[in-house]
Protein backbone atom coordinates (compact mmCIF):
# COMPACT_ATOMS: atom_id res chain seq x y z
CA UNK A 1 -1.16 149.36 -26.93
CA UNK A 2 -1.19 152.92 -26.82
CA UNK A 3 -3.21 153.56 -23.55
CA UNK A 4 -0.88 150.95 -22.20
CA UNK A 5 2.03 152.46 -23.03
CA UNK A 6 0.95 155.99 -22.14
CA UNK A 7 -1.55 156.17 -19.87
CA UNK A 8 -1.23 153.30 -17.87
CA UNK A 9 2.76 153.36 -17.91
CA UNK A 10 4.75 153.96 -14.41
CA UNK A 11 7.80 154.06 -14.18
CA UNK A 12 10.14 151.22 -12.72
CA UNK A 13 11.50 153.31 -9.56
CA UNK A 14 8.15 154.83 -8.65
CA UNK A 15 6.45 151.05 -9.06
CA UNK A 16 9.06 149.86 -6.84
CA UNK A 17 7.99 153.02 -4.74
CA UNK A 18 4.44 152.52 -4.90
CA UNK A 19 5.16 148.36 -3.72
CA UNK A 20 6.96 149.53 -0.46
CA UNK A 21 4.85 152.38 0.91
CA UNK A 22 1.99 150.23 0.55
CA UNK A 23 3.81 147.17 1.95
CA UNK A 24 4.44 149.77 4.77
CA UNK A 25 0.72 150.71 5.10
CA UNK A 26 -0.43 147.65 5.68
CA UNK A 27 2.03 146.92 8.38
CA UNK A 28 1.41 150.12 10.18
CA UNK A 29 -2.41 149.38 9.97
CA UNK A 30 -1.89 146.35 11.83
CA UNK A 31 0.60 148.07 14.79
CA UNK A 32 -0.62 150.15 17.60
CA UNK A 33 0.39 153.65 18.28
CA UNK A 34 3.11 153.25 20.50
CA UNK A 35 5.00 150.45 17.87
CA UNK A 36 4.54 153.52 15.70
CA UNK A 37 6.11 156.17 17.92
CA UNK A 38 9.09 154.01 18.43
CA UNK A 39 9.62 152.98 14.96
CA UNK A 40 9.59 156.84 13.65
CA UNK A 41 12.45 157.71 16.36
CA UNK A 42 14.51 154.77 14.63
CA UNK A 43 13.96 156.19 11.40
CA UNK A 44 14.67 159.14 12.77
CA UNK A 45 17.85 158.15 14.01
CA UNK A 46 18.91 156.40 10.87
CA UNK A 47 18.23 160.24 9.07
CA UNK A 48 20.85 161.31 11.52
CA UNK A 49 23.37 158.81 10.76
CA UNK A 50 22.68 159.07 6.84
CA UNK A 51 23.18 162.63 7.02
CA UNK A 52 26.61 162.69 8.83
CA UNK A 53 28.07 159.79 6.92
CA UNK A 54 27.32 162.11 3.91
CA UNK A 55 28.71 165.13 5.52
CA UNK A 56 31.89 163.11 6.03
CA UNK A 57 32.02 161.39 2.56
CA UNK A 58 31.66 165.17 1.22
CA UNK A 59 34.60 167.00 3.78
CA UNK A 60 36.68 163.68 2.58
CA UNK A 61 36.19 164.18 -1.23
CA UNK A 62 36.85 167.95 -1.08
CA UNK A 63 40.28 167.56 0.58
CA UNK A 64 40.80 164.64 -1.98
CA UNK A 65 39.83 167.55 -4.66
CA UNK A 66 42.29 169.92 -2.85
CA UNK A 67 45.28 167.40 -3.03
CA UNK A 68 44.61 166.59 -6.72
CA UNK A 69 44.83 170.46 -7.83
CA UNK A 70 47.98 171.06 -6.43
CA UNK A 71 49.73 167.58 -6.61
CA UNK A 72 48.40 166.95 -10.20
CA UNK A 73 46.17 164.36 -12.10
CA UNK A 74 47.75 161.40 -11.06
CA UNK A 75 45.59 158.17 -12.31
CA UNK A 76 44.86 156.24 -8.56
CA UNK A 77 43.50 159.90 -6.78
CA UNK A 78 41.12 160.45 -9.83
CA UNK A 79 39.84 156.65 -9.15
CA UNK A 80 39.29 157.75 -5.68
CA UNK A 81 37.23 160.71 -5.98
CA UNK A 82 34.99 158.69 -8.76
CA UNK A 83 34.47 155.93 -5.92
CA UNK A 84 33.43 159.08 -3.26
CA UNK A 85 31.17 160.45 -5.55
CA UNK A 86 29.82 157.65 -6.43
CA UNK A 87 29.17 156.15 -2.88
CA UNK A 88 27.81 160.21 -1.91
CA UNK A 89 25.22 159.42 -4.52
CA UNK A 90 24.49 156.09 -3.64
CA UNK A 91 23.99 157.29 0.45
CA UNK A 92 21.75 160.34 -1.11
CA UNK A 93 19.71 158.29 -2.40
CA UNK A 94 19.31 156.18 0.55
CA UNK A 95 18.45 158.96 2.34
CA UNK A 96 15.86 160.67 0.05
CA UNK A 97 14.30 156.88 0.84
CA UNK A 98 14.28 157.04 4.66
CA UNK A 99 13.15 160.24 4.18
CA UNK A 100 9.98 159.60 2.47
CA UNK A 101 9.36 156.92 4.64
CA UNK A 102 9.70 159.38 8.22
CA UNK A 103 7.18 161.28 6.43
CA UNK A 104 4.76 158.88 5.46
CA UNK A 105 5.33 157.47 9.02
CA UNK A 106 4.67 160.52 11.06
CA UNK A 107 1.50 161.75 8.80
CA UNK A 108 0.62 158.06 9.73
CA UNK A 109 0.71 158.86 13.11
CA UNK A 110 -0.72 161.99 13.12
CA UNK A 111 -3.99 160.29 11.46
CA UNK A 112 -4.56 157.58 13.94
CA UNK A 113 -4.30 159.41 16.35
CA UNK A 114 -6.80 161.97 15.38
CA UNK A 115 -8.91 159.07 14.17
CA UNK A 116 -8.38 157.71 18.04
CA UNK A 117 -9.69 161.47 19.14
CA UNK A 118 -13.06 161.49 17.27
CA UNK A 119 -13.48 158.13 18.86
CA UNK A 120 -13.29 158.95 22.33
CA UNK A 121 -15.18 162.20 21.44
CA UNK A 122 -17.77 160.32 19.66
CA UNK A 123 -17.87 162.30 16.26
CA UNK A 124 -19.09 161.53 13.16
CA UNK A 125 -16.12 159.09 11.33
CA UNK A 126 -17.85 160.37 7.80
CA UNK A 127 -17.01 163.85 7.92
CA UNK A 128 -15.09 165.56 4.86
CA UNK A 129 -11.30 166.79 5.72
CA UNK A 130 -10.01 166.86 2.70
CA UNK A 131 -11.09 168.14 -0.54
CA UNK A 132 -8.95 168.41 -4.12
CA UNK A 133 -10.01 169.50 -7.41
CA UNK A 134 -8.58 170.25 -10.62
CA UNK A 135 -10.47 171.66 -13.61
CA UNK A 136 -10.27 173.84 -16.72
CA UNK A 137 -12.81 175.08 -19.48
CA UNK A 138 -10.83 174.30 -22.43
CA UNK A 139 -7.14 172.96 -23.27
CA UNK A 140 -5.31 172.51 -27.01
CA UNK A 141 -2.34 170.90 -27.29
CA UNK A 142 -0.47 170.81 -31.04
CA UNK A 143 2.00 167.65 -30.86
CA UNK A 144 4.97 168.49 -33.39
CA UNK A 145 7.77 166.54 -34.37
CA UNK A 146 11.54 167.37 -33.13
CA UNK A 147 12.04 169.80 -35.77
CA UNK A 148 9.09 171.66 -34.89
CA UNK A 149 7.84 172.11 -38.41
CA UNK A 150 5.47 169.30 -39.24
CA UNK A 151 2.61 168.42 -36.89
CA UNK A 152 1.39 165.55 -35.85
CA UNK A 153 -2.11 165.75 -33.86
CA UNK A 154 -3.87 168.35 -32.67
CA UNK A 155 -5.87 167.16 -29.19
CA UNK A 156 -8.60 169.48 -28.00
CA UNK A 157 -10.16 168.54 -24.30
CA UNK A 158 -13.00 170.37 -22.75
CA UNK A 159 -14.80 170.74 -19.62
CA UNK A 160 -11.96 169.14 -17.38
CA UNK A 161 -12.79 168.54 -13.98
CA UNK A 162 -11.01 165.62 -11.27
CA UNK A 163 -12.39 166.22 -8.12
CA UNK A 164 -11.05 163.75 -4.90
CA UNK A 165 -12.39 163.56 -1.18
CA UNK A 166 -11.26 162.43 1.98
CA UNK A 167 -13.10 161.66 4.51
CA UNK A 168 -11.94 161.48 8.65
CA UNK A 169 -12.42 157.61 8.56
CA UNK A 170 -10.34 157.07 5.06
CA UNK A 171 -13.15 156.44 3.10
CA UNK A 172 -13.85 158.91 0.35
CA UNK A 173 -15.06 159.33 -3.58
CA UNK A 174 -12.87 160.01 -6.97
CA UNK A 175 -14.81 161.73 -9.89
CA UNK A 176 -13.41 162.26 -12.97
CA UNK A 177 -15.13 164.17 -16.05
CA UNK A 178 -14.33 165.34 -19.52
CA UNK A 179 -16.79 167.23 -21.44
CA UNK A 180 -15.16 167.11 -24.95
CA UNK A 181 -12.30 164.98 -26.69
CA UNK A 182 -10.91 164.96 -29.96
CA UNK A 183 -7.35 164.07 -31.70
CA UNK A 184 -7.00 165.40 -34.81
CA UNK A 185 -4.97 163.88 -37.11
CA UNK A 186 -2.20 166.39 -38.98
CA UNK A 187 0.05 163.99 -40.89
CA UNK A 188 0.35 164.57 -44.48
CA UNK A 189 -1.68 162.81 -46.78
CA UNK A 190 -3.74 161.47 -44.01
CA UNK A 191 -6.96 159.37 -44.58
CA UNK A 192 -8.72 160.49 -41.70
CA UNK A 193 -8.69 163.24 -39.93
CA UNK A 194 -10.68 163.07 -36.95
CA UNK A 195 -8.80 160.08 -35.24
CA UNK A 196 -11.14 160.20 -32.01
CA UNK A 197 -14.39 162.09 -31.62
CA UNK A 198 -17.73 161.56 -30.31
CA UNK A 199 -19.52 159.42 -32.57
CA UNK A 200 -23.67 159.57 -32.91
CA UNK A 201 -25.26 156.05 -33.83
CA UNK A 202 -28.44 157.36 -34.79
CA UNK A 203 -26.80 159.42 -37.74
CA UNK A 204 -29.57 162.63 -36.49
CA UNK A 205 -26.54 165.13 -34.80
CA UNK A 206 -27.65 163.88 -31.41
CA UNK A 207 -25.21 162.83 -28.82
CA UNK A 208 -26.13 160.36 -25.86
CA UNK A 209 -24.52 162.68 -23.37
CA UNK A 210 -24.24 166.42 -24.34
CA UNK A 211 -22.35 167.88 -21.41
CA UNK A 212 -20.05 164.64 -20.59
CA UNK A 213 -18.15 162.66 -23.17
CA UNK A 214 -16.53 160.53 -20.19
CA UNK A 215 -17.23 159.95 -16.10
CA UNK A 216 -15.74 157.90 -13.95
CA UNK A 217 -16.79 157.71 -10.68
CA UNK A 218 -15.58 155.75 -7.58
CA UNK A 219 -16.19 155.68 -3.86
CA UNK A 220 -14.98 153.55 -1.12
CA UNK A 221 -14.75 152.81 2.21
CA UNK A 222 -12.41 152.39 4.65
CA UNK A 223 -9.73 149.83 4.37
CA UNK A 224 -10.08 146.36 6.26
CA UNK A 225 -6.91 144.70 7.07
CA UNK A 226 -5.11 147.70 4.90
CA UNK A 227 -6.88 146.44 1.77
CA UNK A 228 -9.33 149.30 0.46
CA UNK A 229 -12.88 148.53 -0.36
CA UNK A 230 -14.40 149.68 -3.32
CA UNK A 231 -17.85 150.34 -2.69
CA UNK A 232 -19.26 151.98 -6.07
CA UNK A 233 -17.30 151.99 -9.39
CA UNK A 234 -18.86 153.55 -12.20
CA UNK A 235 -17.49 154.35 -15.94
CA UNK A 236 -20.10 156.21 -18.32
CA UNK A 237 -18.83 156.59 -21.99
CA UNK A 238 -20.26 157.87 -25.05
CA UNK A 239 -19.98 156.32 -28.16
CA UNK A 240 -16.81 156.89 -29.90
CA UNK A 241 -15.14 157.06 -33.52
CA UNK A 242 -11.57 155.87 -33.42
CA UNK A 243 -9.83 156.38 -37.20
CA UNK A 244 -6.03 155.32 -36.12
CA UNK A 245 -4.14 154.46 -38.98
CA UNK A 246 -0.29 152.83 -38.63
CA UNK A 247 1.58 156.01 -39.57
CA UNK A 248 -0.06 157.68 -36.65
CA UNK A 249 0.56 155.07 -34.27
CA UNK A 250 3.94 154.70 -35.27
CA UNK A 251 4.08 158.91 -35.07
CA UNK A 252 2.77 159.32 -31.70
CA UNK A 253 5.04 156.44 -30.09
CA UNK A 254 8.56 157.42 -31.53
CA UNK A 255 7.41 160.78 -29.93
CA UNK A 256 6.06 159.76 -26.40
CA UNK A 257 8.87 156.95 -25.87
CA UNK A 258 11.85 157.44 -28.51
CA UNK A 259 13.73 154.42 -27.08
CA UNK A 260 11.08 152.14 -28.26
CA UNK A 261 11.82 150.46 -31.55
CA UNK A 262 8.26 151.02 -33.34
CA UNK A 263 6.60 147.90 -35.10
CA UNK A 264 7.59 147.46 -38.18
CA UNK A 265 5.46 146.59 -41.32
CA UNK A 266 7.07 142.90 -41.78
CA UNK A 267 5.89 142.21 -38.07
CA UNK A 268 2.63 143.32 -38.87
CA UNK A 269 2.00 141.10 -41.93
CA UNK A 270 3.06 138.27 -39.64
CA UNK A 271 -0.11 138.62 -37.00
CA UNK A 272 -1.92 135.00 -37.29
CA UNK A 273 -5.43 137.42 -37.69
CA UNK A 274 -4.27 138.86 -40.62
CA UNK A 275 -2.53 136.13 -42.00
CA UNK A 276 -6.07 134.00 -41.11
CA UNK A 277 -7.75 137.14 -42.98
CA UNK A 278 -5.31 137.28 -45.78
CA UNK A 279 -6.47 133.28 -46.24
CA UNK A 280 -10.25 134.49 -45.99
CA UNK A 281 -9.79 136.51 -48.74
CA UNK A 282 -7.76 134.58 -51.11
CA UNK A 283 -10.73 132.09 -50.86
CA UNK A 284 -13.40 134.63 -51.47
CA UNK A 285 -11.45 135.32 -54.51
């Protein structure tokens, strides 16, 4: 619940993002380069039009602003200028839209036809053009509460390291790495205190993996019909020791989403497994 919640959450506005730009993508892999050109000078044109209906919406509310300081507050003007600013917002918004999407469109362009230039020049489609890493030796973050005087966890990541590549004919590889990871827990009265660490089967001090805790590793090729191809996926994990107790749970979601109502203890005891344990062990008994 928790790596759903936080790692794997999105929110609604950039899903509903995400959906059209790749609805977009696959319908621009499927049109030729002049259906392109033409549909970037619409969009182009709508930009245009956005922009001077806003410039007019604005010129309109300030002289509606003007009128209300000297005339007074009268009830119907006020009204007015709410609905203007509201409809300036709305168009803004519409434009940051068509914006993104003349963007997306002319890098669009600007690929094929560079992919239509190695073609014709016969070059090598596999050839690196873009390369982007992230890394860092060591990080610590202390999570506090809002008052800033109790802690909560204390999460300790080492040997960082995301590395993507691009190559001229869209295919590429994603490798991600983490050396070291550990949440400590610093709630009071806590029964454990290492809530995630690397845990050694054997008992002996010896870890499976000594310089990688985690890699995940994925290359692919390039899209067919706009649908990528995943051509290697691998996930390498050591074993782990997870100690999460309810209090910390509980903790770590009223901090990461406060509008979430966390679970409460009358819920729990109504879970059919632990009402089917709860029965298991009455009949031990």
């Amino acid at each position: 619940d928790i790596i759903n919640n936080l790692l794997l959450y999105v929110e609604p506005k950039e899903k509903a993002t995400s959906d059209r730009v790749e609805k977009m993508l696959f319908r621009l892999q499927l049109s030729d380069e002049s259906d392109v050109r033409q549909l970037i000078s619409q969009v182009q044109e709508t930009v245009r039009q956005m922009l001077n209906a806003i410039r007019q919406l604005q010129r309109k509310w300030y002289s509606k602003r003007r009128e209300l300081d000297d005339v007074g507050a009268q009830k119907a003007e006020r009204h007015e200028i709410s609905d203007l600013e509201l409809e300036i917002a709305r168009k803004k918004e519409q434009l940051n839209i068509a914006t993104d999407d003349l963007a997306m469109l002319i890098r669009f362009f600007k690929e094929k036809r560079f992919d239509a230039i190695g073609s014709s020049n016969g070059a090598d489609q596999s050839v690196p053009v873009n390369r982007f890493e992230f890394w860092f030796d060591d990080a610590q973050w202390r999570i506090m509460q809002e008052d800033g005087q109790l802690s909560i966890a204390d999460v300790n990541v080492e040997n960082f390291c995301f590395r993507k590549t691009t190559n001229s004919n869209s295919s590429g590889s994603h490798k991600f790495e983490v050396g070291s990871f550990a949440v400590h827990n610093l709630l009071p009265n806590a029964l454990y205190r290492d809530v995630l660490c690397p845990h050694d089967p054997s008992g002996k001090g010896h870890r499976v993996d000594r310089e990688v805790l985690l890699r995940i590793l994925a290359q692919y090729q390039p899209p067919v019909g706009g649908i990528g191809v995943i051509e290697h996926l691998e996930v390498n994990v050591v074993p782990l020791a997870v100690r999460l107790t309810h209090q910390l749970y509980t903790t770590i979601m009223k901090f990461f989403f406060p509008d979430k109502a966390p679970v409460q203890q009358s819920e729990i005891d109504k879970s059919p497994a632990l009402a089917a344990l709860s029965r298991s062990g009455e009949i031990e008994e």
